[in-house]
N, C-alpha and C. Protein backbone atom coordinates (compact mmCIF):
# COMPACT_ATOMS: atom_id res chain seq x y z
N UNK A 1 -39.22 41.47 -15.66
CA UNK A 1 -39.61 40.13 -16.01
C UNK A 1 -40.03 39.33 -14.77
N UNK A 2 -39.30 39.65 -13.58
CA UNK A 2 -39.87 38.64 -12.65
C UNK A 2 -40.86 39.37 -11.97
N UNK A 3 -41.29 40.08 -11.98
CA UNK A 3 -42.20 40.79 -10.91
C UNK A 3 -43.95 40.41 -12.10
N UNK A 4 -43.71 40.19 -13.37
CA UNK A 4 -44.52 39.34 -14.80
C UNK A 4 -44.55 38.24 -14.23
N UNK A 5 -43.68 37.34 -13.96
CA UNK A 5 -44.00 36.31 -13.63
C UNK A 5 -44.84 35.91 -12.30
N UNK A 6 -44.09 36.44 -11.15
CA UNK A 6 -44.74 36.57 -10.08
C UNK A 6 -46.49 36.63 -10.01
N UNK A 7 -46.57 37.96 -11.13
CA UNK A 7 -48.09 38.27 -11.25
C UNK A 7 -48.77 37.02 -12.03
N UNK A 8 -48.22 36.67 -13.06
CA UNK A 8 -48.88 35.29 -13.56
C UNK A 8 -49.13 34.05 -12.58
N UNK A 9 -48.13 33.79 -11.74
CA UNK A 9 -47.96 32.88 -10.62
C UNK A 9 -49.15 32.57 -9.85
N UNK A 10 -49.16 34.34 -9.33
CA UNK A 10 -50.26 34.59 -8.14
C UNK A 10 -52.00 34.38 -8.85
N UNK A 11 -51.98 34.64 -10.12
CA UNK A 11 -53.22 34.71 -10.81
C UNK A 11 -53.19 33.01 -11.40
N UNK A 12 -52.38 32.54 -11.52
CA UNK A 12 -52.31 30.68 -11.25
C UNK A 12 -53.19 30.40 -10.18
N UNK A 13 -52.64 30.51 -8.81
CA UNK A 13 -52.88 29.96 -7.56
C UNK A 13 -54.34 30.05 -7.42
N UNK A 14 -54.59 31.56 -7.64
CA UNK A 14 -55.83 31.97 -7.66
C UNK A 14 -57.23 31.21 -8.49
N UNK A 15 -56.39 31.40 -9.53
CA UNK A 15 -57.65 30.13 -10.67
C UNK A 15 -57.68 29.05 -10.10
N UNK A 16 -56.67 28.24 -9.49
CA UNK A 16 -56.73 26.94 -8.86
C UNK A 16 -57.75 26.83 -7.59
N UNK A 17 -57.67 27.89 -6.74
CA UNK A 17 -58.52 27.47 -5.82
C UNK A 17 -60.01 27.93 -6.37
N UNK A 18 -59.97 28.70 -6.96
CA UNK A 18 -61.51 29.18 -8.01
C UNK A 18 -61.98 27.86 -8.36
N UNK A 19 -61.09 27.25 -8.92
CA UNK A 19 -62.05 25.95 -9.56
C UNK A 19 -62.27 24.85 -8.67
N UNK A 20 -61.58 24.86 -7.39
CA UNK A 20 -61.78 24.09 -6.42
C UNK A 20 -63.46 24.50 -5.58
N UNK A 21 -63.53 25.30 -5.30
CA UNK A 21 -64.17 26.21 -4.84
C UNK A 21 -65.82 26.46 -5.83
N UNK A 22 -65.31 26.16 -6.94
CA UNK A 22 -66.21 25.99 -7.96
C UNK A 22 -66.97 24.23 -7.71
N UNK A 23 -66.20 23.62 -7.46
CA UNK A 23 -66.35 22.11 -7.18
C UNK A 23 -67.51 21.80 -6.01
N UNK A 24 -67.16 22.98 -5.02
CA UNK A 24 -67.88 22.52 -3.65
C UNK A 24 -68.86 21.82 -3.65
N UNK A 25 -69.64 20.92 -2.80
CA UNK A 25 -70.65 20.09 -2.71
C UNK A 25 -71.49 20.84 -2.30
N UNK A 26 -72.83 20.79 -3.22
CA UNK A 26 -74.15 21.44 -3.63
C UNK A 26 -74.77 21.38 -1.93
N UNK A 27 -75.08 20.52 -1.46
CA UNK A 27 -75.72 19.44 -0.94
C UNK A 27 -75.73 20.09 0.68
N UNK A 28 -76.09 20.47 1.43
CA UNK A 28 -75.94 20.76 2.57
C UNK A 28 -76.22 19.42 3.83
N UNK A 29 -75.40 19.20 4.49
CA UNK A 29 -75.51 18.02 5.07
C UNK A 29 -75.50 16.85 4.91
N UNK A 30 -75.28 16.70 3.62
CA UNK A 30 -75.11 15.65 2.65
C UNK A 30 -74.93 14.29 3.52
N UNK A 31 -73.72 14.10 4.96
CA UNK A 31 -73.69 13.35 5.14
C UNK A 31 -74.19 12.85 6.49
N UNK A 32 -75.20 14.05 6.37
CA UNK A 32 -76.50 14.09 7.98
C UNK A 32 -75.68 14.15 9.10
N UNK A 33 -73.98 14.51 8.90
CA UNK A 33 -73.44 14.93 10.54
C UNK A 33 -73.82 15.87 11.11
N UNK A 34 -75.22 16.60 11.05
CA UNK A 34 -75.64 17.44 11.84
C UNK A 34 -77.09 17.13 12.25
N UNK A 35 -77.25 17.19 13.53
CA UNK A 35 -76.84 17.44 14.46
C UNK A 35 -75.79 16.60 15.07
N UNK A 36 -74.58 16.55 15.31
CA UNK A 36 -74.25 15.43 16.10
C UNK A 36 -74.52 15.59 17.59
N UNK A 37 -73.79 14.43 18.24
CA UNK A 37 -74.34 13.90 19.86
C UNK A 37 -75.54 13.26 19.95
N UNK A 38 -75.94 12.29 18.60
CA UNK A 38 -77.19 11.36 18.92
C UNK A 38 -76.92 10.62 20.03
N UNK A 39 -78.04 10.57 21.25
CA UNK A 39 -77.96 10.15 22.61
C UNK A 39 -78.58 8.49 22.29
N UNK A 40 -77.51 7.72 22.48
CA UNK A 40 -77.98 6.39 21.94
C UNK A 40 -77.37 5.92 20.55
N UNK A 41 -77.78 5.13 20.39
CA UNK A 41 -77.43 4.71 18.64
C UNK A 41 -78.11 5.42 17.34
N UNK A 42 -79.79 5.86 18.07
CA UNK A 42 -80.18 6.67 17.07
C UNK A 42 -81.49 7.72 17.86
N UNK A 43 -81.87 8.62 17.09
CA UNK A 43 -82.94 9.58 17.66
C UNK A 43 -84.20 9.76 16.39
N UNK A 44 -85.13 9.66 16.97
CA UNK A 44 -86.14 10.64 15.75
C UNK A 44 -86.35 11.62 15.59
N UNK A 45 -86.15 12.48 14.07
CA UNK A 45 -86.52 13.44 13.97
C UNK A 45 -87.44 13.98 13.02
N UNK A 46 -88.09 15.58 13.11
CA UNK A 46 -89.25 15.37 12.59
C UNK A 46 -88.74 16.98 12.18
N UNK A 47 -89.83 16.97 11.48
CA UNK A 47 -89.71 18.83 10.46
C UNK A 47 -88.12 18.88 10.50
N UNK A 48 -87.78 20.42 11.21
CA UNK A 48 -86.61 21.05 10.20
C UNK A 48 -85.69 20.41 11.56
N UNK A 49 -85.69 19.47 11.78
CA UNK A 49 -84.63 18.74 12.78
C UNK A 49 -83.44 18.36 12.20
N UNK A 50 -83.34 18.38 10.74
CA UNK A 50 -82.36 17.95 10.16
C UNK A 50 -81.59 19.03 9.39
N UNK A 51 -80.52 19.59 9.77
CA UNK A 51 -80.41 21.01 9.27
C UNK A 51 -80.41 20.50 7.34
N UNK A 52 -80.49 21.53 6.42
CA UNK A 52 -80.61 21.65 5.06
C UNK A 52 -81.16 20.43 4.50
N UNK A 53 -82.40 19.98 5.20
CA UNK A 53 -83.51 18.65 4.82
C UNK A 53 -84.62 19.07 5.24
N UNK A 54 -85.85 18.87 4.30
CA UNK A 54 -87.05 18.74 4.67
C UNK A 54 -87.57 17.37 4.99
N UNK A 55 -87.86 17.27 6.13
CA UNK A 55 -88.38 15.86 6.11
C UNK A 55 -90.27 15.86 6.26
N UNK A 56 -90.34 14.83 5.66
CA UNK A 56 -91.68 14.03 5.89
C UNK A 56 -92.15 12.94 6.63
N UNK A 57 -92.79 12.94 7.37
CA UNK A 57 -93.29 11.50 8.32
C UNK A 57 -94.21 11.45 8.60
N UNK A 58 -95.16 10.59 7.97
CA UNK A 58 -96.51 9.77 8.68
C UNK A 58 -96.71 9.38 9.81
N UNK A 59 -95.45 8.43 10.58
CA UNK A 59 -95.33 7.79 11.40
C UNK A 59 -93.87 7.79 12.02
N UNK A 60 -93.87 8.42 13.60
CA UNK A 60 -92.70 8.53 14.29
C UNK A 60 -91.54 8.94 13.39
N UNK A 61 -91.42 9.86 12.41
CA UNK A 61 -90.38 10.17 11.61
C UNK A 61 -89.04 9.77 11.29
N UNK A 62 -88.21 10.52 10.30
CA UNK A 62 -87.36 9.84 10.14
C UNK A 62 -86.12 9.68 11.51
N UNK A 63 -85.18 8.28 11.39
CA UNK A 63 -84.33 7.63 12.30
C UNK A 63 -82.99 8.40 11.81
N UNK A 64 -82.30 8.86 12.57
CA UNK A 64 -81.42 9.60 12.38
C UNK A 64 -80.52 8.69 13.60
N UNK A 65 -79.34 7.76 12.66
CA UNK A 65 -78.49 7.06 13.21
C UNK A 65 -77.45 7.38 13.53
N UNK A 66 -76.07 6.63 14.12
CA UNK A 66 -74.63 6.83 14.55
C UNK A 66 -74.68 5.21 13.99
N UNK A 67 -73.01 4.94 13.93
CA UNK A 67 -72.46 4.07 13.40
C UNK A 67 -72.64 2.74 14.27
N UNK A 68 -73.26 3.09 15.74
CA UNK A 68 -73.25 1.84 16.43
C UNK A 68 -74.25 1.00 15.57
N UNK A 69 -75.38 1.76 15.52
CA UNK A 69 -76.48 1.18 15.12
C UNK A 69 -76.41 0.30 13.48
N UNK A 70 -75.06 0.91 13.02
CA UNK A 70 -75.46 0.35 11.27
C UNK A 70 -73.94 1.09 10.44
N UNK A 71 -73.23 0.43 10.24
CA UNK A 71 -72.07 1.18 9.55
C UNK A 71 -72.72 2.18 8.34
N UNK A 72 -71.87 3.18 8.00
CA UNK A 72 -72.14 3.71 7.03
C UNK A 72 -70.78 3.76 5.98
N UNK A 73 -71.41 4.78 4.78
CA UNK A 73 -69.84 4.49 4.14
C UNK A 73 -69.02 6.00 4.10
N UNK A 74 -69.49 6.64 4.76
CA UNK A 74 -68.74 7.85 4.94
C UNK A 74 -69.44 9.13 6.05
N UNK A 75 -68.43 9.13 6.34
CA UNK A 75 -68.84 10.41 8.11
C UNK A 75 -69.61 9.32 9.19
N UNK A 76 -70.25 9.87 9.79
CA UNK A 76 -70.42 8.87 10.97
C UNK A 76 -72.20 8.73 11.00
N UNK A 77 -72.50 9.00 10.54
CA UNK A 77 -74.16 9.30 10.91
C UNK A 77 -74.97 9.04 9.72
N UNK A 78 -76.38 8.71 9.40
CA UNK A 78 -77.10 8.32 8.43
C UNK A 78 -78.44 8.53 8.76
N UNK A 79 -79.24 8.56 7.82
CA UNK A 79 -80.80 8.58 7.89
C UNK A 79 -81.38 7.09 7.29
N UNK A 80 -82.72 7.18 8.28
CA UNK A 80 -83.45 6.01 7.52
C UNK A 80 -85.00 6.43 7.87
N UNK A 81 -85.71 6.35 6.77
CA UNK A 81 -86.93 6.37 6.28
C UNK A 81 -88.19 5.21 7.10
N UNK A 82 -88.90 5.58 8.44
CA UNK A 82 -89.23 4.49 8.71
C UNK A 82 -90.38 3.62 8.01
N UNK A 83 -90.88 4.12 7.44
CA UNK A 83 -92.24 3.72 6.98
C UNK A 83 -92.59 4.16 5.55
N UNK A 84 -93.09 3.36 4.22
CA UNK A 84 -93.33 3.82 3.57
C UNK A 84 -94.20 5.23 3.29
N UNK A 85 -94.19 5.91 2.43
CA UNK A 85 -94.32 7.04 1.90
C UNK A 85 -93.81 8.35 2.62
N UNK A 86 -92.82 8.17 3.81
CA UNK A 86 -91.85 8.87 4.77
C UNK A 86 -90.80 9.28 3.65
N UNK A 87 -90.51 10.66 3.95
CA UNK A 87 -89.45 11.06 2.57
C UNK A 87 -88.67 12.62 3.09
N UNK A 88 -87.13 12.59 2.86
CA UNK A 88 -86.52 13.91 2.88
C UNK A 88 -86.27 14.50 1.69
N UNK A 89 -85.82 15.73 1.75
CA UNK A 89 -85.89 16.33 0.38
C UNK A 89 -84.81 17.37 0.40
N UNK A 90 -84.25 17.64 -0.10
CA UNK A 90 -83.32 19.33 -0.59
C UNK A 90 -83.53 19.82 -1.92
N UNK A 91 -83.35 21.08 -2.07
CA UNK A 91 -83.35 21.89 -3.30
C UNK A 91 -82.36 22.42 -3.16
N UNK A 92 -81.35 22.18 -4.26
CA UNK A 92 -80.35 22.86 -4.68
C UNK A 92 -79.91 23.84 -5.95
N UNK A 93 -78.98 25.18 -5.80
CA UNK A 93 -78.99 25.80 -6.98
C UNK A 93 -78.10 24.88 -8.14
N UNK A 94 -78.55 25.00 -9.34
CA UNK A 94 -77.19 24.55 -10.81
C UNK A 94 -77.23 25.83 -11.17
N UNK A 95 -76.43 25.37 -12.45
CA UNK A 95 -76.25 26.44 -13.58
C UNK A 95 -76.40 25.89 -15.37
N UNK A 96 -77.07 26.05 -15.80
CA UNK A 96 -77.09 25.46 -17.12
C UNK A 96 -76.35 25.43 -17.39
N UNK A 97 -75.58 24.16 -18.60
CA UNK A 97 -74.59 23.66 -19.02
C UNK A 97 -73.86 23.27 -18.38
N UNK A 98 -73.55 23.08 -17.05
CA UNK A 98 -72.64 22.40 -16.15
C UNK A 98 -73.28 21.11 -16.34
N UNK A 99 -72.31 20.00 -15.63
CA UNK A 99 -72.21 18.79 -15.07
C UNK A 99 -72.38 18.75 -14.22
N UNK A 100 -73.21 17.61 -13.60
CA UNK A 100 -73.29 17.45 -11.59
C UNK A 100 -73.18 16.18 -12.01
N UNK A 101 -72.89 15.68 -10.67
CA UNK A 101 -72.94 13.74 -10.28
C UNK A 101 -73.73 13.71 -9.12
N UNK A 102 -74.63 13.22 -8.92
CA UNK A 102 -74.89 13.16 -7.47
C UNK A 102 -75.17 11.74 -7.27
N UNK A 103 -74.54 11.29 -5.73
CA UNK A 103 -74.70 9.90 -5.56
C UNK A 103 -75.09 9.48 -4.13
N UNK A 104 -75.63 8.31 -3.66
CA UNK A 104 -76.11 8.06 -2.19
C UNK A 104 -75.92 7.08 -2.25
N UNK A 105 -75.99 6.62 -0.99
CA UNK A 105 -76.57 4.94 -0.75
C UNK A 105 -77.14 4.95 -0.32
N UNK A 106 -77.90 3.74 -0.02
CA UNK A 106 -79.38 3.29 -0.30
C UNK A 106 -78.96 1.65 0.42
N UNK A 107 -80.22 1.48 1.66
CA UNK A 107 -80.03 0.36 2.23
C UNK A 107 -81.99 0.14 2.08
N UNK A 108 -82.08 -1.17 1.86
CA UNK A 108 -83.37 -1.84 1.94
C UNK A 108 -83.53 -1.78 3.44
N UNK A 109 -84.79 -2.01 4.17
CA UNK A 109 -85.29 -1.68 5.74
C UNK A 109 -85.41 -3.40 5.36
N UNK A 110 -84.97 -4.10 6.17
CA UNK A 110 -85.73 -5.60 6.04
C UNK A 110 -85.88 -5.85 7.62
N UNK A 111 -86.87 -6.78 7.81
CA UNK A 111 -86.85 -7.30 8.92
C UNK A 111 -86.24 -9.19 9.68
């Protein structure tokens, strides 16, 4: 009986981190801490400078910040879009019938 239980136990633990693990965030870089060591408050970057982002830029590309420059609301670092029609992008895998949430923030450029 206990060596039954044990085995049920261990096949518990196991499903638990499965579904954790199942959870992981899609999103690679999600919160643009890579690259860190921006020299300054912020740097520009352009093509695949941003690891798991495609970026786009018309003009001097996108601003890839640190917190001096502009708080954020989570990890230390952020992107900003300098110029209209400037745009990053990811493709990520789903699975039909699942649920996703995906969420950002979003700051207006004002002057």
């Amino acid at each position: 009986m206990k060596s039954r239980l044990n085995c049920w136990f261990a096949a518990a633990i196991v499903g638990l981190f499965s579904s954790f693990a199942a959870q992981a965030n899609l999103i690679l870089n999600g919160g643009f801490e890579e690259p860190l060591g921006i020299v300054g408050p912020y740097e520009h970057r352009n093509g695949d400078e941003l690891p798991g982002w495609t970026l786009f830029s018309t003009y001097k590309g996108t601003v890839h910040f640190d917190t001096s420059y502009d708080p954020v609301s989570e990890g230390s670092q952020a992107v900003q879009n300098e110029v209209p029609g400037n745009w990053i992008r990811q493709s990520f895998a789903t699975e039909i019938g699942r649920d996703y949430t995906a969420s950002f923030d979003l700051l207006a450029y004002s002057v």
